[in-house]
Protein backbone atom coordinates (compact mmCIF):
# COMPACT_ATOMS: atom_id res chain seq x y z
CA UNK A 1 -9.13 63.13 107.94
CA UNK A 2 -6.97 63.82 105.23
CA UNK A 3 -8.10 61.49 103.38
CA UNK A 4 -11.61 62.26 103.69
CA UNK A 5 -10.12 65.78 102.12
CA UNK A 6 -8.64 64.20 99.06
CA UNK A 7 -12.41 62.66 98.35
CA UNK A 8 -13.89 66.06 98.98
CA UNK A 9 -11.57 67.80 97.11
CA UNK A 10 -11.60 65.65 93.93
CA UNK A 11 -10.55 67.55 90.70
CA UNK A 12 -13.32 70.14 89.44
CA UNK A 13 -12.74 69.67 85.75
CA UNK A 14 -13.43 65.89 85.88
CA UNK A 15 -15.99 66.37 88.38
CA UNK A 16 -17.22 68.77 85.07
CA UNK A 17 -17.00 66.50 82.64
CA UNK A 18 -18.53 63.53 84.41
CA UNK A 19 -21.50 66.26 84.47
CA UNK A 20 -21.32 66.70 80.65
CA UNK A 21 -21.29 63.58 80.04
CA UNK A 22 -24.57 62.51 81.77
CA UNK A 23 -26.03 65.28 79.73
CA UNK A 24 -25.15 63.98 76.95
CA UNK A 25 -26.49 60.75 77.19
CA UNK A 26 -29.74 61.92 78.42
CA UNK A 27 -29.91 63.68 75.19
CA UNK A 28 -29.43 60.87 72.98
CA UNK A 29 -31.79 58.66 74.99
CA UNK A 30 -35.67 57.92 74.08
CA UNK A 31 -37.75 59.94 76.90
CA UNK A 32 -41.20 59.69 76.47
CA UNK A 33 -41.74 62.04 79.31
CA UNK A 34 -40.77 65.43 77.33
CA UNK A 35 -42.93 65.07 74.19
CA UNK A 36 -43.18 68.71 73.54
CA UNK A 37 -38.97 69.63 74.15
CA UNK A 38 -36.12 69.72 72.41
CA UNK A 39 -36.36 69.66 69.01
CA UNK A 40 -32.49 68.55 68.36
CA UNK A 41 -33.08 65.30 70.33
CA UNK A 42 -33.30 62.17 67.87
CA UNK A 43 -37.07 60.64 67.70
CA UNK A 44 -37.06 57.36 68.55
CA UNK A 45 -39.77 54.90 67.22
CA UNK A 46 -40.72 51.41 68.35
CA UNK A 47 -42.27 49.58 65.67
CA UNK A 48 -43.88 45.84 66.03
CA UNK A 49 -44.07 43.82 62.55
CA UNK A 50 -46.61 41.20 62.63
CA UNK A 51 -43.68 38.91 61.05
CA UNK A 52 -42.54 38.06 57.53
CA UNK A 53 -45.86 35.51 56.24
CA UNK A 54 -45.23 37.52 52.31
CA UNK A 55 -43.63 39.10 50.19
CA UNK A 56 -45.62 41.95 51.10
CA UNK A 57 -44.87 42.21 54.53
CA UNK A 58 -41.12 41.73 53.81
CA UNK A 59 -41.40 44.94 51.51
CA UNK A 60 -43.14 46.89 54.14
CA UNK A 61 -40.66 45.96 56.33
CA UNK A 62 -37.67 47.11 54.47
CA UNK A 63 -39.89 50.36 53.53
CA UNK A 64 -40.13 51.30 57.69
CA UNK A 65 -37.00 50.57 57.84
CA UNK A 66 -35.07 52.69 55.10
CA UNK A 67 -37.45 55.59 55.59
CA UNK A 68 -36.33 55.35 59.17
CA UNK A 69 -33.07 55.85 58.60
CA UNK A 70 -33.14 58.57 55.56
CA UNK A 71 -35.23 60.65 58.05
CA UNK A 72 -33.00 60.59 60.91
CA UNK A 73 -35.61 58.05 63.31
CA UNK A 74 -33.61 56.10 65.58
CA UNK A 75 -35.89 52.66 64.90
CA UNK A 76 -36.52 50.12 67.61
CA UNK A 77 -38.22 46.94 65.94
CA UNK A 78 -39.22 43.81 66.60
CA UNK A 79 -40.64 41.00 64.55
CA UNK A 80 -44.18 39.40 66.27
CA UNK A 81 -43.74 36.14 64.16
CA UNK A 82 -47.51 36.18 63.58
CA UNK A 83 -48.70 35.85 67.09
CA UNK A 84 -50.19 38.70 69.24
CA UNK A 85 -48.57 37.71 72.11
CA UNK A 86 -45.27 38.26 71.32
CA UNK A 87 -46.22 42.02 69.69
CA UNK A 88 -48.18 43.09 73.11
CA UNK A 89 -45.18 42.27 74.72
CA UNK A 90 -43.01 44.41 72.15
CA UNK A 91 -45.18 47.30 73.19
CA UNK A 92 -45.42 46.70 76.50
CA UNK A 93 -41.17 46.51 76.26
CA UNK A 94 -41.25 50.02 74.35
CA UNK A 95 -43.36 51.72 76.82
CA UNK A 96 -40.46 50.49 79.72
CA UNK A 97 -37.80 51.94 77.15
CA UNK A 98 -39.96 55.16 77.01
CA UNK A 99 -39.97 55.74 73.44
CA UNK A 100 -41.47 59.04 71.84
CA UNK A 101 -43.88 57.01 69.40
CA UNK A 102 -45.00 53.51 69.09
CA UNK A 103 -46.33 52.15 65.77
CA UNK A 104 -47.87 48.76 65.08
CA UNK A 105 -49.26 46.54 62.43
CA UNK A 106 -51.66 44.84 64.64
CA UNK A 107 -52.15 40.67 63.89
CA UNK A 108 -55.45 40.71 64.78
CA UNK A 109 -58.51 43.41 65.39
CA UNK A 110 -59.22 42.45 69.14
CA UNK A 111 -57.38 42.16 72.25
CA UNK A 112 -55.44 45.71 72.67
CA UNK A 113 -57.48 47.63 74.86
CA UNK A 114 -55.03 46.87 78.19
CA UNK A 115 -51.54 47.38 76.45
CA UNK A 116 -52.80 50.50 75.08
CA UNK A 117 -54.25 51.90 77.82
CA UNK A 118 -51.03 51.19 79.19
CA UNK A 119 -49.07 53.25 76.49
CA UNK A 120 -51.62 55.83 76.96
CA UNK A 121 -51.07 56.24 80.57
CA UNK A 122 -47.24 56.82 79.91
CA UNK A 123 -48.52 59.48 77.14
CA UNK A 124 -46.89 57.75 74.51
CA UNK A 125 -48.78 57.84 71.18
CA UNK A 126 -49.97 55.30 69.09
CA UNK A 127 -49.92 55.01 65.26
CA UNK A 128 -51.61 51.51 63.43
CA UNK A 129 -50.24 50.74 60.01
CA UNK A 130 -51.66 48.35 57.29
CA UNK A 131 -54.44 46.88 59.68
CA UNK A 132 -57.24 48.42 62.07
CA UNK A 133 -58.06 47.36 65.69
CA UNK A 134 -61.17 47.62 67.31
CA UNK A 135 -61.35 49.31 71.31
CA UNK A 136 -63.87 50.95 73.10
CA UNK A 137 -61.97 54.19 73.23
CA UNK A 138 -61.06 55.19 69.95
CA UNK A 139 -58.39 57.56 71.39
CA UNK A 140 -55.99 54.94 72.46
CA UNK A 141 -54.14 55.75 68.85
CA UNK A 142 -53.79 58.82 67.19
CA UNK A 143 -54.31 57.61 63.55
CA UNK A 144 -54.34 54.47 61.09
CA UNK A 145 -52.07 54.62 57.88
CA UNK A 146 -52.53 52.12 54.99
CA UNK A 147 -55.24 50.86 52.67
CA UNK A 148 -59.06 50.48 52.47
CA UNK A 149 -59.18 47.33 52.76
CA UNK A 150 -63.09 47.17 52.32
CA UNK A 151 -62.60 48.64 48.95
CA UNK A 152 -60.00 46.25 47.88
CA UNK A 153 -62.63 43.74 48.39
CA UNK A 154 -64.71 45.77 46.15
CA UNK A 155 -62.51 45.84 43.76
CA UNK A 156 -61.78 42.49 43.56
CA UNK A 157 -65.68 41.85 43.08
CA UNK A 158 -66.21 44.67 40.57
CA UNK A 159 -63.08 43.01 38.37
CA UNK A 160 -65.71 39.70 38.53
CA UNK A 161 -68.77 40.67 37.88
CA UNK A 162 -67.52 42.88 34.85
CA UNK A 163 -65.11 39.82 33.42
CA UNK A 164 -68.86 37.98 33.59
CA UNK A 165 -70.57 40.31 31.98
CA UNK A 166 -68.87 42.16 29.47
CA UNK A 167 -65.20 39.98 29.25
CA UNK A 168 -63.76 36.64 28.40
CA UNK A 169 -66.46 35.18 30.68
CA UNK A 170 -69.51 36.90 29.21
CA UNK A 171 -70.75 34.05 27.29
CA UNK A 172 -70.94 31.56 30.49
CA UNK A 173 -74.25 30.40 32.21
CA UNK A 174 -75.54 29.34 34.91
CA UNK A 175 -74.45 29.79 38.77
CA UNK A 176 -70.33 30.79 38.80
CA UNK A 177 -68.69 28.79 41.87
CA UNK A 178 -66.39 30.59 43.68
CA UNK A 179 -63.76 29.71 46.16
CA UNK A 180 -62.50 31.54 48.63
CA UNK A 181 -58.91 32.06 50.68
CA UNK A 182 -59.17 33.77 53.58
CA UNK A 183 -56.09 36.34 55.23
CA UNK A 184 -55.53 35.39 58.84
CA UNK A 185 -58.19 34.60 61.06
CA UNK A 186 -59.69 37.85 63.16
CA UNK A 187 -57.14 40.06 60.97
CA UNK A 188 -58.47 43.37 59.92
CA UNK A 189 -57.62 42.44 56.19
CA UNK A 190 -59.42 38.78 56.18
CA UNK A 191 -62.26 40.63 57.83
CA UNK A 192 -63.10 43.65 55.37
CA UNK A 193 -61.79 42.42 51.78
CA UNK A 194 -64.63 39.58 52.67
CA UNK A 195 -66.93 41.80 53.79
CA UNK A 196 -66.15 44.13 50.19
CA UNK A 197 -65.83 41.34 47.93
CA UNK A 198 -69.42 40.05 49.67
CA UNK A 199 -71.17 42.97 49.04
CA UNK A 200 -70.45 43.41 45.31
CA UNK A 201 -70.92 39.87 43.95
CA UNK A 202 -74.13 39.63 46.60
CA UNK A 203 -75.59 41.94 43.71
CA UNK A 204 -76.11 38.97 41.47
CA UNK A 205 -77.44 35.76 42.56
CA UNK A 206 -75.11 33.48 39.96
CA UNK A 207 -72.37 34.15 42.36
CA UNK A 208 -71.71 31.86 44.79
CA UNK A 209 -69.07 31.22 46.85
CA UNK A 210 -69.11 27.34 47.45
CA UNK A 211 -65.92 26.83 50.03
CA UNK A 212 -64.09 29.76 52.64
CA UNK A 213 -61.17 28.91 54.14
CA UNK A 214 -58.42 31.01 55.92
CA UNK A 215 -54.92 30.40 54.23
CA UNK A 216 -53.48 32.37 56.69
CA UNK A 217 -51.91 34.87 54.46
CA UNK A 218 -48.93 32.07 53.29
CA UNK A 219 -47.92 29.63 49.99
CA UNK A 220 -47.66 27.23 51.95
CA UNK A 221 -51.12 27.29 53.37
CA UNK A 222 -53.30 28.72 50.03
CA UNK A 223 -51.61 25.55 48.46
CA UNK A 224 -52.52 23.21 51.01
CA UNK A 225 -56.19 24.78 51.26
CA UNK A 226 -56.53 24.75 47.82
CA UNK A 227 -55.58 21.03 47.59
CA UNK A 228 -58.53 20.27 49.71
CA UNK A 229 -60.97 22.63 47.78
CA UNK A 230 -60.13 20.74 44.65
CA UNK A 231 -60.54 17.31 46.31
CA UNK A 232 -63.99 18.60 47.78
CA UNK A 233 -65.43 20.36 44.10
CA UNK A 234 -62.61 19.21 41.69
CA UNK A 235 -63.69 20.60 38.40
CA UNK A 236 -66.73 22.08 39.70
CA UNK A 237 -64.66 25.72 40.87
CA UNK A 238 -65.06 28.56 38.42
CA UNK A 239 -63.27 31.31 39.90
CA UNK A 240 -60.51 31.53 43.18
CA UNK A 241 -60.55 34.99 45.39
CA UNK A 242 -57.85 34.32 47.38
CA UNK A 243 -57.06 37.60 49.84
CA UNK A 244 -53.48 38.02 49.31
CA UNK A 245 -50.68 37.49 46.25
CA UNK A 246 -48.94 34.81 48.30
CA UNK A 247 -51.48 32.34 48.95
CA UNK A 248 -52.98 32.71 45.41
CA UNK A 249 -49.34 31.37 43.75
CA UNK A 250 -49.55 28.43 46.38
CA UNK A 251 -52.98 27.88 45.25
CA UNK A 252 -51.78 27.95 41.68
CA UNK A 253 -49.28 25.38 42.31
CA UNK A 254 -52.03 23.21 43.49
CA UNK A 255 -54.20 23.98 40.47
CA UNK A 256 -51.70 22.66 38.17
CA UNK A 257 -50.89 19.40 39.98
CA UNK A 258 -54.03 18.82 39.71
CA UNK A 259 -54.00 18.60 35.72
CA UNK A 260 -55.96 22.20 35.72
CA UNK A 261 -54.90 25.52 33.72
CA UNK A 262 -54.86 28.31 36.21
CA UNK A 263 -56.34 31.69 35.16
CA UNK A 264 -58.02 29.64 32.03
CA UNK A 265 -60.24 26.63 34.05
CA UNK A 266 -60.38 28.22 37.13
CA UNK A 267 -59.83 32.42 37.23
CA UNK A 268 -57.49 33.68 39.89
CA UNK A 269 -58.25 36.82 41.56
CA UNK A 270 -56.08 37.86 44.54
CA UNK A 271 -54.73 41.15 46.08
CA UNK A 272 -51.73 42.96 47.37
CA UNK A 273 -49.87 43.87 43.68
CA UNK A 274 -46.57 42.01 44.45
CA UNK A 275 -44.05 41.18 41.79
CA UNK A 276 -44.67 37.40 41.66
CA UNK A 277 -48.11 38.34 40.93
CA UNK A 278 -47.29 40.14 38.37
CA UNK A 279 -44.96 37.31 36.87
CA UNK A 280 -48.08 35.02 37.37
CA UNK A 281 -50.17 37.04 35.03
CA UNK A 282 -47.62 37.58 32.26
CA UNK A 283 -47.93 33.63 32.73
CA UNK A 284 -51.31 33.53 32.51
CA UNK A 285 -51.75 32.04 35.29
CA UNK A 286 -53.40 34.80 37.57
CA UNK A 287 -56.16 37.29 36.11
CA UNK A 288 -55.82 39.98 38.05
CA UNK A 289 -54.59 41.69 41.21
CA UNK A 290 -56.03 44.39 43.46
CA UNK A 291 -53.02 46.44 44.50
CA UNK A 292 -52.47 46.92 48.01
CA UNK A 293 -49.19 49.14 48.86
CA UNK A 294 -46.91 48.27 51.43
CA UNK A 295 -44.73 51.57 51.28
CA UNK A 296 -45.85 52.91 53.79
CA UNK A 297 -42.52 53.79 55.77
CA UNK A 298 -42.10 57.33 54.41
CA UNK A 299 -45.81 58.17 55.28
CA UNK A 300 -45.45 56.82 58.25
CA UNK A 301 -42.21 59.06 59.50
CA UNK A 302 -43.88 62.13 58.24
CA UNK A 303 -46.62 61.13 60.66
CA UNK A 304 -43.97 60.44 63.68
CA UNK A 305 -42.57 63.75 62.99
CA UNK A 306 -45.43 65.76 63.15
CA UNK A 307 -46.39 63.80 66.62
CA UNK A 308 -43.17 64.35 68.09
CA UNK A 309 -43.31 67.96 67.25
CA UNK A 310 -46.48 68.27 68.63
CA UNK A 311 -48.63 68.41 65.66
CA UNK A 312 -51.73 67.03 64.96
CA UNK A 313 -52.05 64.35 62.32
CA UNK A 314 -55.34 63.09 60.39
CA UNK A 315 -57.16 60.24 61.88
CA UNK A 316 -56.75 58.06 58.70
CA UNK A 317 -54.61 58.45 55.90
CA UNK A 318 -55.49 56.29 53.04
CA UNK A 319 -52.87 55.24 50.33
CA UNK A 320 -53.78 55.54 46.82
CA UNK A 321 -53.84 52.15 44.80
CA UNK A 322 -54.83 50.53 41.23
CA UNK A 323 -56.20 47.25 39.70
CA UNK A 324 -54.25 45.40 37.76
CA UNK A 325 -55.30 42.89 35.16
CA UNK A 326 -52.96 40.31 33.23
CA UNK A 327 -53.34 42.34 29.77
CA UNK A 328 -51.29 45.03 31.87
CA UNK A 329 -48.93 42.77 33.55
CA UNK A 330 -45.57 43.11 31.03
CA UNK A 331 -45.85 46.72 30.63
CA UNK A 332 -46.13 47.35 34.44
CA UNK A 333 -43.79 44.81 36.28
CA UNK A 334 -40.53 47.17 35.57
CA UNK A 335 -41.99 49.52 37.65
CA UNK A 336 -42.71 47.68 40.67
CA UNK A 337 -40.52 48.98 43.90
CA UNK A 338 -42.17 45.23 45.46
């Protein structure tokens, strides 16, 4: 019996501090059940990277990351190595840890509608960077930060058809045989900067694109794609769109073991603005890229904020970007952040 009173009677200050200190840590952990509360508690956002296939995606990366941290976001990210497996499981593992926000750059378009119906039910809100999905319900995600990637294709195809008819190119004739490297199969980016690029050059019939192959967004693969292109049409290629910085510079290495000039027997169009791109051109060896930002992080935390608060955000919040052509190349490389 007396013993039983010692339990009972255990001290009130520590039974006081035991109390304070499960307050505490309730505090400081992510609860995605109180989205509208306490505005001390620290935000926390889980973030799924499709992987690290560029140099773009490595800047974007390190952009989340540092504006993260300079605005106070405890970050919770994971790296999808490309494959859209491993990210559904990243948000299905953030919606058990009960974060206030998720954000994604989604591999492909398709294939989200269960996992975030799932995040809906556990009313945590969605934001897509970089890349679009398609769903039924557009509601599954509050908004979509990045570029217009449709446009970029535009871009790239206005750059063309003005080289042709007003630039170095002016004075050639005949049909103008165009290769193409795709992005990643199914990926919002492959998908629209096709469709853009498509639509402009479908304006004049001398355009043709003669081969399309995915190069998966990698050097590696634009080189290795390009070898085959060149084995296929060897000097019969005018012009290379390739749909991202990285797989152009594989493609250029492939070029020149071939015994070709790139950007002079075969012009080199690709997109995303990177700094070896930029090195490429003062080389002459690329014409021109279509920029394509990946600093998006500090965009993107304003956005979180504004959710967590309670605010409403737009529904898509386009980033402002520029064409760049080789003649600019030198002048603008010291200001690249990428």
């Amino acid at each position: 019996m007396n013993r039983l009173l010692h339990i009972v009677r255990f001290p009130v200050a520590l039974v006081a501090a035991a109390s304070l200190l499960v307050a505490c840590s309730n505090s400081e952990s992510p609860a995605g059940g109180d989205k509208g509360g306490d505005a001390s508690k620290q935000i926390t956002l889980g973030f799924s990277q499709i992987g690290a296939e560029s140099e773009w995606r490595t800047a974007n990366t390190t952009s989340v990351q540092s504006a993260a941290k300079e605005a106070g976001i405890n970050l919770r990210f994971s790296d999808a190595q490309q494959k859209q497996e491993n990210q559904i499981k990243a948000l299905r593992s953030f919606i058990a840890q009960r974060v206030d926000v998720i954000a994604f750059s989604p591999v492909v378009e398709t294939g989200w509608e269960t996992v975030l119906r799932e995040a809906k039910a556990a009313q945590i809100p969605v934001i897509l960077t970089d890349r679009a999905v398609q769903v039924s319900d557009e509601s599954l995600y509050l908004s979509l930060i990045g570029s217009d990637f449709v446009e970029e294709g535009r871009k790239a195809g206005r750059w063309l058809t003005e080289y042709y008819a007003t630039g170095a190119g002016k004075d050639v004739k005949g049909e103008i045989k165009i290769v193409e490297l795709q992005g990643t199969v199914g990926s919002a980016p492959a998908n629209d900067r096709k469709k853009g690029f498509a639509e402009i050059i479908g304006a004049d019939e001398r355009f043709k694109v003669i081969r399309s192959q995915t190069g998966d967004f990698t050097r590696a693969k634009g080189k290795e794609v390009m070898e085959a292109f060149l084995k296929a049409e060897g000097r019969n290629i005018n012009v290379l769109y390739a749909h991202n910085d990285d797989m152009a510079i594989g493609a250029i290495q492939a070029i020149e073991e071939a015994g070709l000039a790139p950007g002079k027997d075969i012009i080199i169009i690709s997109i995303d603005g990177v700094k070896g791109a930029f090195e490429a051109m003062i080389a002459g060896k690329l014409n021109v890229t279509v920029e394509c930002s990946p600093l998006l992080g500090p965009q993107l935390m304003e956005a979180v904020k504004k959710v967590a608060a309670g605010e409403t955000i737009e529904r898509r919040i386009v980033t402002e970007e520029s064409v760049f052509p080789m003649e600019t190349a030198a002048e603008v490389l010291p200001t690249r952040k990428y």
